[in-house]
Protein backbone atom coordinates (compact mmCIF):
# COMPACT_ATOMS: atom_id res chain seq x y z
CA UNK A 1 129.69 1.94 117.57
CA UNK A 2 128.22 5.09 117.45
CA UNK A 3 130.36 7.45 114.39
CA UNK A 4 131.81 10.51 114.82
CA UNK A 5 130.06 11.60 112.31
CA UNK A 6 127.06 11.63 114.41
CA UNK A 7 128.56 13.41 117.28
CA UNK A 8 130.04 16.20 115.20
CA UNK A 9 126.13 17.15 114.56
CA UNK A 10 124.83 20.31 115.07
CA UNK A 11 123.56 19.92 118.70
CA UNK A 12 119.75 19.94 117.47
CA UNK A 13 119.61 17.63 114.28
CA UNK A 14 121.69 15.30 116.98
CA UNK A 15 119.08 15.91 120.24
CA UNK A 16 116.26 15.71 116.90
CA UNK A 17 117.81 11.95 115.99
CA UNK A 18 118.01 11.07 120.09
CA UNK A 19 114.55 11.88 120.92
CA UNK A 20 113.67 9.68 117.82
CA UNK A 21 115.92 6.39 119.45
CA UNK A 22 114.22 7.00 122.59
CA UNK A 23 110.84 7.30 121.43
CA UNK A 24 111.30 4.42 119.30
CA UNK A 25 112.90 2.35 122.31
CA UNK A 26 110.63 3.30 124.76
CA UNK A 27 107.62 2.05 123.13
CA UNK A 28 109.15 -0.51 121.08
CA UNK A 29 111.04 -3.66 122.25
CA UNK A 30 114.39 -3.84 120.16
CA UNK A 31 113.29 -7.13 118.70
CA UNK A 32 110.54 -5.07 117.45
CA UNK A 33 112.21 -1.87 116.44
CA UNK A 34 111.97 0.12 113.64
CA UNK A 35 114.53 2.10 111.49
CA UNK A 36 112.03 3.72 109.22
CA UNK A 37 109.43 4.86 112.18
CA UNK A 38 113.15 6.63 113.57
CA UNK A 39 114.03 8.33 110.23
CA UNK A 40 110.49 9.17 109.80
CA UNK A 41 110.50 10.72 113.62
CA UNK A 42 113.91 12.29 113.45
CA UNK A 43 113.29 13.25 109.44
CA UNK A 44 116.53 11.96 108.28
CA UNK A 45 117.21 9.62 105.61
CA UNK A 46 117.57 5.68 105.94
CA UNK A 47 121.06 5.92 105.05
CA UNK A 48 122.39 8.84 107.36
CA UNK A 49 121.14 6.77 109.78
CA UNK A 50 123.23 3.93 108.73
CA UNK A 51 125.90 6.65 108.85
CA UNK A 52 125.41 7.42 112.26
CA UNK A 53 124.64 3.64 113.70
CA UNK A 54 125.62 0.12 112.24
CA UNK A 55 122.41 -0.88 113.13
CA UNK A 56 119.77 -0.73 115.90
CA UNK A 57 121.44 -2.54 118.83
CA UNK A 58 124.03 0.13 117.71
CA UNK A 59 121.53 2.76 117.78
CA UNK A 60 120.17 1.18 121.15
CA UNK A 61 123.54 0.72 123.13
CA UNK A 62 124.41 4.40 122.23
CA UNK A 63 121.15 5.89 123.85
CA UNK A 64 121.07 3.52 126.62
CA UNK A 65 124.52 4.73 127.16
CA UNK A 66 122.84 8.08 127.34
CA UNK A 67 120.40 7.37 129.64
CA UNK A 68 122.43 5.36 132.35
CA UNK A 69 124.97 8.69 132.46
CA UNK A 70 121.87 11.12 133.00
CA UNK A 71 120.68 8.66 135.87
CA UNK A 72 123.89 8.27 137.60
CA UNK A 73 125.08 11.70 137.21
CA UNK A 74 124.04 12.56 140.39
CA UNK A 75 125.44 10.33 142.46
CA UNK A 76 128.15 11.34 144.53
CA UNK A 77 131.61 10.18 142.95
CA UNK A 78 132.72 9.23 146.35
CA UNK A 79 130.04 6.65 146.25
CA UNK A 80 131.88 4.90 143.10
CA UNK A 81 134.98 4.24 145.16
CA UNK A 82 134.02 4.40 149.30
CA UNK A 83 131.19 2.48 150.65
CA UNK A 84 129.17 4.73 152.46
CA UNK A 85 125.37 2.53 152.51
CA UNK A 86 123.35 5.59 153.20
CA UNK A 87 124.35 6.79 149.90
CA UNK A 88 123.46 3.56 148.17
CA UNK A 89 119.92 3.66 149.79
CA UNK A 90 118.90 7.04 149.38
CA UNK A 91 120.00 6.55 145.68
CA UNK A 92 117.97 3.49 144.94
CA UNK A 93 115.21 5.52 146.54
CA UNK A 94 115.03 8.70 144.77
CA UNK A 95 115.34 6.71 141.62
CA UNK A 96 112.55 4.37 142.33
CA UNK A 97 110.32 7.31 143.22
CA UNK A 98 110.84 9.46 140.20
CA UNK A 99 111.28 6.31 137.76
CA UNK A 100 107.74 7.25 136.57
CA UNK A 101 108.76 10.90 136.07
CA UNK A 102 111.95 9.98 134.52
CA UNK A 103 111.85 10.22 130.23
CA UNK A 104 113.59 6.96 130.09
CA UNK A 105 111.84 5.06 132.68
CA UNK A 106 110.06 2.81 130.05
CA UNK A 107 113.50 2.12 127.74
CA UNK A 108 115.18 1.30 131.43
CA UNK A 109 111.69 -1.26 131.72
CA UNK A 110 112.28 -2.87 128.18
CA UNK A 111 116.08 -2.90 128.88
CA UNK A 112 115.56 -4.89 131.74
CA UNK A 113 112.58 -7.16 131.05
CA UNK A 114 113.44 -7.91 126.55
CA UNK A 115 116.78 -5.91 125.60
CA UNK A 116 119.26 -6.71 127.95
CA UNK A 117 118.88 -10.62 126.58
CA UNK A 118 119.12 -9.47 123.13
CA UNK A 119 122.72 -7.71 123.42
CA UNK A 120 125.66 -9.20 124.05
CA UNK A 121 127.28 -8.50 127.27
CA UNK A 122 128.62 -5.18 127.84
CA UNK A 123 133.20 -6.00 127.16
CA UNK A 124 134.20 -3.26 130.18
CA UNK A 125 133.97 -4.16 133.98
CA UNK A 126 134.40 -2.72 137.10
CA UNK A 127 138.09 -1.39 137.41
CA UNK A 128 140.14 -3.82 139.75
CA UNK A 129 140.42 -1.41 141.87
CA UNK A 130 137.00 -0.62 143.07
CA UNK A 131 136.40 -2.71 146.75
CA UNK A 132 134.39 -5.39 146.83
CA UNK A 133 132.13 -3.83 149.19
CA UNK A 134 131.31 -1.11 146.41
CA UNK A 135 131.30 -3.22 143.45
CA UNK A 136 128.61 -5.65 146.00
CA UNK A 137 126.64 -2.65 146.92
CA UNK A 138 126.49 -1.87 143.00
CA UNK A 139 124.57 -5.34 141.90
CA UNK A 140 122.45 -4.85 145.10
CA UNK A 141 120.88 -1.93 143.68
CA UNK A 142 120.61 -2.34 140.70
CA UNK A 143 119.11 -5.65 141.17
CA UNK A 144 116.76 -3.74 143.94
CA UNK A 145 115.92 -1.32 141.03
CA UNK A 146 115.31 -4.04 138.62
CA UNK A 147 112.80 -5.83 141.25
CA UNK A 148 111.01 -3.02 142.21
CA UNK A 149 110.58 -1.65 137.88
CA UNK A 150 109.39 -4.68 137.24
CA UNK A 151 106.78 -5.53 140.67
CA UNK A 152 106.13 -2.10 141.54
CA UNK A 153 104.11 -3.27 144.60
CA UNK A 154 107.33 -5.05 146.46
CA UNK A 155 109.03 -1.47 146.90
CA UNK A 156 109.11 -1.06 150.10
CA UNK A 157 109.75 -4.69 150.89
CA UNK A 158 112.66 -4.41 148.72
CA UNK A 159 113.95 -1.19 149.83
CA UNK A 160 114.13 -2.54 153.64
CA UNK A 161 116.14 -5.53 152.40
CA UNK A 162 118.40 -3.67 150.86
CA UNK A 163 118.85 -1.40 153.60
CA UNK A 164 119.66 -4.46 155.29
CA UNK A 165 121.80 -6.28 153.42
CA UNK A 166 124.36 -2.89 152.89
CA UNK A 167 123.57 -2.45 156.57
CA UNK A 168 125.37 -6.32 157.05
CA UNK A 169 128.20 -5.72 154.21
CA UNK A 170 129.44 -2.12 156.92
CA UNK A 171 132.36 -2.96 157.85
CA UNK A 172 133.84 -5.92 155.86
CA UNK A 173 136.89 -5.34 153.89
CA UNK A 174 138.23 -6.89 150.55
């Protein structure tokens, strides 16, 4: 778990250290991952960063943490606990269109094609209370995401069955 003593930084030695994880994570597999290429990057020493991380799947859940709050911060919060599919589509959408333009579209690729094997399965779930219709509508895209990062050309193929499938799921209850 990422220490406090790393997020009591100064905000730039900590954004310094951040842009090191994701350059290191985006161009590096976490089976392949360096510490010294990050302290060398963020110019810190080995052992601050043993300070501020256990380790690198330490270092690696914290900034994929990071990067999965940036992407869904702008989805409407309503979207979290009513099922409303138009929302779920046009998300999926506008992330698969600007995946290329996002800075962690190629961590989000190794997550999902090497890193998300290597970890071990995330302890929190979906509050109990969330419907099943939004918790469904959840997997669907990010599954849809996943296909469509990882075969770019089945986009729009998978876009129209996912439009379909939330299109099927209106109107059933928990």
């Amino acid at each position: 778990m990422v220490s406090t003593t790393f997020l009591n930084l100064e905000a730039t030695k900590q954004a310094r250290i951040t842009d090191a994880l994701l350059q290191e994570f985006s161009t590096h597999p976490l089976a392949t991952a360096q510490v010294a290429r990050i302290v060398q990057q963020a110019q810190i020493a080995r052992g601050a960063f043993y300070k501020y991380f256990t380790d690198l799947p330490d270092a690696y859940r914290y900034l994929y943490q990071q990067a999965m709050q940036e992407v869904h911060s702008t989805i409407p919060r309503a979207a979290f606990t009513t099922f409303t599919p138009t929302i779920y589509l046009q998300e999926v959408r506008e992330f698969v269109e600007q995946a290329g333009s996002s800075r962690y579209y190629a961590l989000i690729k190794y997550h999902l094609t090497q890193n998300q094997a290597l970890l071990t399965p995330a302890t929190t779930a979906a509050p109990a209370n969330v419907p099943s219709n939004v918790w469904a509508a959840g997997i669907l895209s990010h599954e849809t995401i996943k296909q469509i990062l990882l075969y770019p050309d089945t986009q729009a193929a998978a876009l129209k069955r996912l439009a379909s499938a939330l299109q099927a799921m209106v109107g059933e209850d928990d």
